[in-house]
N, C-alpha and C. Protein backbone atom coordinates (compact mmCIF):
# COMPACT_ATOMS: atom_id res chain seq x y z
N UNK A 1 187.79 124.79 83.09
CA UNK A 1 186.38 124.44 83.17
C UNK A 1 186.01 123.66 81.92
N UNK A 2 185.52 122.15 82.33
CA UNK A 2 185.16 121.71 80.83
C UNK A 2 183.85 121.88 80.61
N UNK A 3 183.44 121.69 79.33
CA UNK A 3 182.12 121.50 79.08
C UNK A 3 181.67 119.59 79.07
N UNK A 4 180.32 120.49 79.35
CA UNK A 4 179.33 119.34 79.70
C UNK A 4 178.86 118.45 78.06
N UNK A 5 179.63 117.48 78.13
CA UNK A 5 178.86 117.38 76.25
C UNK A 5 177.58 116.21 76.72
N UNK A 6 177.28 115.44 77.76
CA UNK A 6 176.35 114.85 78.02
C UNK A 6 175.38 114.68 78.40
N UNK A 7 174.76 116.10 77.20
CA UNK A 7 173.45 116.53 78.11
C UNK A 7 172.99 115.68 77.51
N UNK A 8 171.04 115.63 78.10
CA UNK A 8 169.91 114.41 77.74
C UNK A 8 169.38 115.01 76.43
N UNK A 9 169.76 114.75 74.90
CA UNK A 9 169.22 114.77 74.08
C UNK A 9 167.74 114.67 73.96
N UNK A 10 167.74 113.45 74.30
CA UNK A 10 166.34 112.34 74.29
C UNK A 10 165.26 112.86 75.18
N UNK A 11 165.48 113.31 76.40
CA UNK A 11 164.21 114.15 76.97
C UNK A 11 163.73 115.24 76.29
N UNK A 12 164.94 116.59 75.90
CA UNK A 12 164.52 117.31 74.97
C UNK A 12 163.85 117.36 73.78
N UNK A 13 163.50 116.06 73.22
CA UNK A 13 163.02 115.47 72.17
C UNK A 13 161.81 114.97 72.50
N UNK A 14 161.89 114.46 73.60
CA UNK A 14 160.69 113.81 73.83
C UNK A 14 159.69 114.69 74.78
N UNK A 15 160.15 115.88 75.17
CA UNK A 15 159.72 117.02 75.65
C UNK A 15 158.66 118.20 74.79
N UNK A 16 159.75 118.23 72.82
CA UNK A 16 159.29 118.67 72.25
C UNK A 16 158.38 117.74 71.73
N UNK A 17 158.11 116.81 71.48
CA UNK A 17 157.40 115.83 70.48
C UNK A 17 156.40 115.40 71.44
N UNK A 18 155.56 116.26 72.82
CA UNK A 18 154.34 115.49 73.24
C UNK A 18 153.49 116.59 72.69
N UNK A 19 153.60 117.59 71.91
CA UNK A 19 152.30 118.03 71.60
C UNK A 19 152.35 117.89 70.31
N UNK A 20 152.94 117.57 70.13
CA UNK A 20 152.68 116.58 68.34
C UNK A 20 151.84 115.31 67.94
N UNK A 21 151.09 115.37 67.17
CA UNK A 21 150.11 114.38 66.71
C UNK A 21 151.29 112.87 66.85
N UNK A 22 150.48 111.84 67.66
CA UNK A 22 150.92 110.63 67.93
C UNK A 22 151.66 110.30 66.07
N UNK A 23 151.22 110.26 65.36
CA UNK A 23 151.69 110.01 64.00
C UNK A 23 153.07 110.76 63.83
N UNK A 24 153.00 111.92 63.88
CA UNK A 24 154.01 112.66 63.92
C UNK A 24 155.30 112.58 64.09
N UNK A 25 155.37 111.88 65.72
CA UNK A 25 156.62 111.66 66.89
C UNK A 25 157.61 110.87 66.04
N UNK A 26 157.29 109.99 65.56
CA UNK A 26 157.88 108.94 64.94
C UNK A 26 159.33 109.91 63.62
N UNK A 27 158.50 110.34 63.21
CA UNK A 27 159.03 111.11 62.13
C UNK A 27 160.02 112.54 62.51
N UNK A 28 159.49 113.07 63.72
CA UNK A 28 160.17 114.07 64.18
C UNK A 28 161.71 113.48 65.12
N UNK A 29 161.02 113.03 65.64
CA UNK A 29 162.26 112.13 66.39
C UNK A 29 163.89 111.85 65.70
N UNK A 30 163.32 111.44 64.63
CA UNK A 30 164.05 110.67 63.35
C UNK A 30 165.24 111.89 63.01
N UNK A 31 164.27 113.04 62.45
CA UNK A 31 164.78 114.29 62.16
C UNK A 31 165.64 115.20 62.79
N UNK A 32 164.71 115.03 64.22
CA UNK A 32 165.83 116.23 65.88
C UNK A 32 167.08 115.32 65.37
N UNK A 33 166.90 113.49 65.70
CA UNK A 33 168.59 113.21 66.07
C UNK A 33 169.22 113.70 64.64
N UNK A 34 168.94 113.94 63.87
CA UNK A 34 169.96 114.22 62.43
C UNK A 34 170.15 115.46 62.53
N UNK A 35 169.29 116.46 62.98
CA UNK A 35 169.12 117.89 63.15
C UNK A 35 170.53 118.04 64.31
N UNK A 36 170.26 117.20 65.47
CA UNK A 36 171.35 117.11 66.55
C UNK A 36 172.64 117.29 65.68
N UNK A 37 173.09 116.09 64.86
CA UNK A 37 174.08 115.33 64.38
C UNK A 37 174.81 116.05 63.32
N UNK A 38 174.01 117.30 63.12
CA UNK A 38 174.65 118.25 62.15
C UNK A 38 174.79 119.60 62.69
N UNK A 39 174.92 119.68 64.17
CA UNK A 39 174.85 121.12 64.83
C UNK A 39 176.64 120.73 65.15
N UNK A 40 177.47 122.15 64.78
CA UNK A 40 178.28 122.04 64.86
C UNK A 40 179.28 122.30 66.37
N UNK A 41 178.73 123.14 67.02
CA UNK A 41 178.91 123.27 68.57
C UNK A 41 177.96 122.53 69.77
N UNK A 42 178.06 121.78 70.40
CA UNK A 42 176.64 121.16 71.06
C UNK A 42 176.62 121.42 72.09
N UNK A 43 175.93 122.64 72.04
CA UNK A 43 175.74 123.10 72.84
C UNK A 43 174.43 123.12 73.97
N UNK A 44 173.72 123.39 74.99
CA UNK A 44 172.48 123.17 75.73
C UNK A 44 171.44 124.32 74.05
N UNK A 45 172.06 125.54 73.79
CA UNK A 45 171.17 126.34 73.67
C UNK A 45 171.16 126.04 72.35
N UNK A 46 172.37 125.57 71.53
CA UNK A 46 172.44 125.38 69.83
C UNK A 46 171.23 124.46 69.65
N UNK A 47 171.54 123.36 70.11
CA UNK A 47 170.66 121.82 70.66
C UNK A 47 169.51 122.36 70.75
N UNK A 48 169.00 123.02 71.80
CA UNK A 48 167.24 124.12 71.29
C UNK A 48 166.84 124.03 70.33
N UNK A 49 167.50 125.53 70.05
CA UNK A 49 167.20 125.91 68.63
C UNK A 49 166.81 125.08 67.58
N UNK A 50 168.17 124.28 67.43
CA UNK A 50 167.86 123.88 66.11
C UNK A 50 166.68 122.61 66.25
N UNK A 51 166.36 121.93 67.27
CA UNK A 51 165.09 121.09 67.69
C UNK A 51 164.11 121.96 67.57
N UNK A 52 163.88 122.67 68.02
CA UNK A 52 163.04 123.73 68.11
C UNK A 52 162.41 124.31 66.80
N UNK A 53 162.91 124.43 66.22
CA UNK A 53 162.73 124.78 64.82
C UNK A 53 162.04 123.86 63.82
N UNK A 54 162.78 122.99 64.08
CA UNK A 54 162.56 121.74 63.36
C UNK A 54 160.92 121.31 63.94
N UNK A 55 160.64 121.23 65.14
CA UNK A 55 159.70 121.18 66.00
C UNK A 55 158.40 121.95 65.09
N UNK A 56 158.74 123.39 64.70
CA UNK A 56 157.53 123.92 64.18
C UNK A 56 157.01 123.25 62.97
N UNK A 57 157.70 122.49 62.21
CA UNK A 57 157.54 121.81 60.84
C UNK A 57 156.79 121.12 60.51
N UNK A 58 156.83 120.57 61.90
CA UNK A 58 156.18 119.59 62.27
C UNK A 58 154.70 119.14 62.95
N UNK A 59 154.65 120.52 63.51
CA UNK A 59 153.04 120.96 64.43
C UNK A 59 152.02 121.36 63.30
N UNK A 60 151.07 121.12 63.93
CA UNK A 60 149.65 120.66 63.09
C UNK A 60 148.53 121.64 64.20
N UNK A 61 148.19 122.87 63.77
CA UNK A 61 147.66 123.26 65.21
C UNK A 61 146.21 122.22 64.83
N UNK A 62 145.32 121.96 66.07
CA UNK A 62 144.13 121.48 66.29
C UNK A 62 142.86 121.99 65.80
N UNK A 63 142.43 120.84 65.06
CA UNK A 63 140.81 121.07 64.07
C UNK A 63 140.08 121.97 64.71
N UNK A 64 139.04 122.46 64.20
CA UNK A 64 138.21 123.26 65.05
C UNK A 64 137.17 122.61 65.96
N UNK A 65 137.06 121.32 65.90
CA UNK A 65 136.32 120.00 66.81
C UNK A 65 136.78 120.44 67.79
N UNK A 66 138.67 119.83 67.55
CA UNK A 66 139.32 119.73 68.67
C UNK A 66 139.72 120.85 69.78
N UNK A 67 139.59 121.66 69.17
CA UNK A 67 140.20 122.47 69.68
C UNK A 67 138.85 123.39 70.44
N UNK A 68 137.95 122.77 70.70
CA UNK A 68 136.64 123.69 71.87
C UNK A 68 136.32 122.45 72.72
N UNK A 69 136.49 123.42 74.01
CA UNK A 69 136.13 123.01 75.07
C UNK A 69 134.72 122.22 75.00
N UNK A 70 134.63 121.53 75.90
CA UNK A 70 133.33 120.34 75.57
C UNK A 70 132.74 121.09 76.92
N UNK A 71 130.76 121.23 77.02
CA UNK A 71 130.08 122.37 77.50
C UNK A 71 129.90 120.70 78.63
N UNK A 72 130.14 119.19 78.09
CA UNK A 72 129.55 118.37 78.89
C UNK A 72 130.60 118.41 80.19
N UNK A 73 131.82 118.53 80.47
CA UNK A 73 132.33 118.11 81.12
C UNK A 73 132.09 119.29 82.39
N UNK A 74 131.92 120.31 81.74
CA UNK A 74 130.85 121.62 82.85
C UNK A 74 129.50 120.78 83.78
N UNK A 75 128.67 120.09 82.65
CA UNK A 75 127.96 119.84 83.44
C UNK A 75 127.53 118.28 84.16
N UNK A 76 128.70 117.94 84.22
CA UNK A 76 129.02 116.36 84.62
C UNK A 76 128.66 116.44 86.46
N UNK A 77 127.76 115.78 87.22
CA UNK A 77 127.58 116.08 88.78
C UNK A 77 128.48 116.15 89.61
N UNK A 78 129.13 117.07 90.53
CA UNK A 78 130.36 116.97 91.40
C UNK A 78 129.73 116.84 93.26
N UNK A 79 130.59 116.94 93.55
CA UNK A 79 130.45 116.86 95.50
C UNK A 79 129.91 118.73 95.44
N UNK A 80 130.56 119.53 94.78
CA UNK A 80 130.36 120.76 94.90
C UNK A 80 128.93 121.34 94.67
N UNK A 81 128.17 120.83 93.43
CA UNK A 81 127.02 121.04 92.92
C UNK A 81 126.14 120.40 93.91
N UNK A 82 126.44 119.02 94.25
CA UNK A 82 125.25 118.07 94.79
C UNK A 82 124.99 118.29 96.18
N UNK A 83 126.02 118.40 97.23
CA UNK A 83 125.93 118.68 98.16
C UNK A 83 125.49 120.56 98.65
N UNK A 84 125.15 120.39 100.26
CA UNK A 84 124.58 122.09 100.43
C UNK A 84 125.50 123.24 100.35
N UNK A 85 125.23 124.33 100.74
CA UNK A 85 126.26 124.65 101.11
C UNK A 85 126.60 124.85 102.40
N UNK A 86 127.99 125.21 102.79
CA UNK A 86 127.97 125.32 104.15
C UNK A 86 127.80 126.86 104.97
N UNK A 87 126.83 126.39 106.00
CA UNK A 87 126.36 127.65 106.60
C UNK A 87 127.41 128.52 107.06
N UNK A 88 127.06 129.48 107.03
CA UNK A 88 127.69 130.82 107.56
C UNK A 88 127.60 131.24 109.09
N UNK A 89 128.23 131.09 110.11
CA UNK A 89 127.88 130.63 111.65
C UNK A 89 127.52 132.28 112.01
N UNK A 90 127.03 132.99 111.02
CA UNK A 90 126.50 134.09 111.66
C UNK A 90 128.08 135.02 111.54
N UNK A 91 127.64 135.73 113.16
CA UNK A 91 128.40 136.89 113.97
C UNK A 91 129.02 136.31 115.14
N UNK A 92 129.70 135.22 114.42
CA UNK A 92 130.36 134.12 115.79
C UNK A 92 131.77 134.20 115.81
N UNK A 93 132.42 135.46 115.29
CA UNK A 93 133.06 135.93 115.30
C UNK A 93 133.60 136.51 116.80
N UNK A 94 135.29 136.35 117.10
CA UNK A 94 135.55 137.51 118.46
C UNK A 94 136.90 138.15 117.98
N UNK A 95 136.01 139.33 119.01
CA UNK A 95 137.18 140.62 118.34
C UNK A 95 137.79 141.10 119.90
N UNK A 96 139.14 141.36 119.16
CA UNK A 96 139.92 141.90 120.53
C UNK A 96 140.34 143.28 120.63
N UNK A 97 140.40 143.73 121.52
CA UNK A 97 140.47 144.76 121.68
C UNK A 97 141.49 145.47 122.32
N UNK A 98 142.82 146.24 121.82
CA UNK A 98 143.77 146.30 122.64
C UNK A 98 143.81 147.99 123.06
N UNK A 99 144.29 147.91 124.89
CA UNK A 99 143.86 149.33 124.93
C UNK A 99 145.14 150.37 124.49
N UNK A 100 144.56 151.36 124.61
CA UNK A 100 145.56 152.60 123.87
C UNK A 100 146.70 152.46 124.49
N UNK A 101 147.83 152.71 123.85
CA UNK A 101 149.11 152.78 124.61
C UNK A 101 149.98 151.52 125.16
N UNK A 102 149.65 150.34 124.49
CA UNK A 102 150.16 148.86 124.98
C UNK A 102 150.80 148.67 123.17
């Protein structure tokens, strides 16, 4: 059984590096492939890790601006709000009835 050495680096990278500040990517990128390039087994899970890690170094959690929900986009007009609602057809309901013993 051989191993797989051609896994996709580059998605994993570019997987970790979308919640990183656009400034960021550039610099992290740079780092995973050297981070890659010095893992001595390459493995799917070594390859993680050590991105992964490197990954936290790098994260910037979000200002306190950024990081609250905006109250406008609640009250922006939809089909749901503007329009009625739809009636309730009553007791227009049918019920069946099966007799004992069937």
């Amino acid at each position: 059984m051989s191993i797989d050495h051609d896994l996709d680096y580059d998605a994993l990278i570019s997987h970790l590096a979308s919640p990183l500040a656009p400034s960021e990517r550039a610099a992290f990128r740079r780092a995973a492939e050297d981070a890659i390039a010095r893992v001595p087994c390459r493995g799917e899970g070594a390859v993680y890790r050590a991105v992964a890690e490197l990954q936290r170094a790098y994260f910037r959690p979000p200002t306190e601006g950024r990081a609250h929900w905006d109250i406008q986009q609640e009250l922006r007009p939809t089909k749901l709000k503007n329009e009625p609602p739809i009636e309730y057809p009553g007791d227009a309901r049918v019920a069946r009835y099966r007799k004992p013993g069937r």
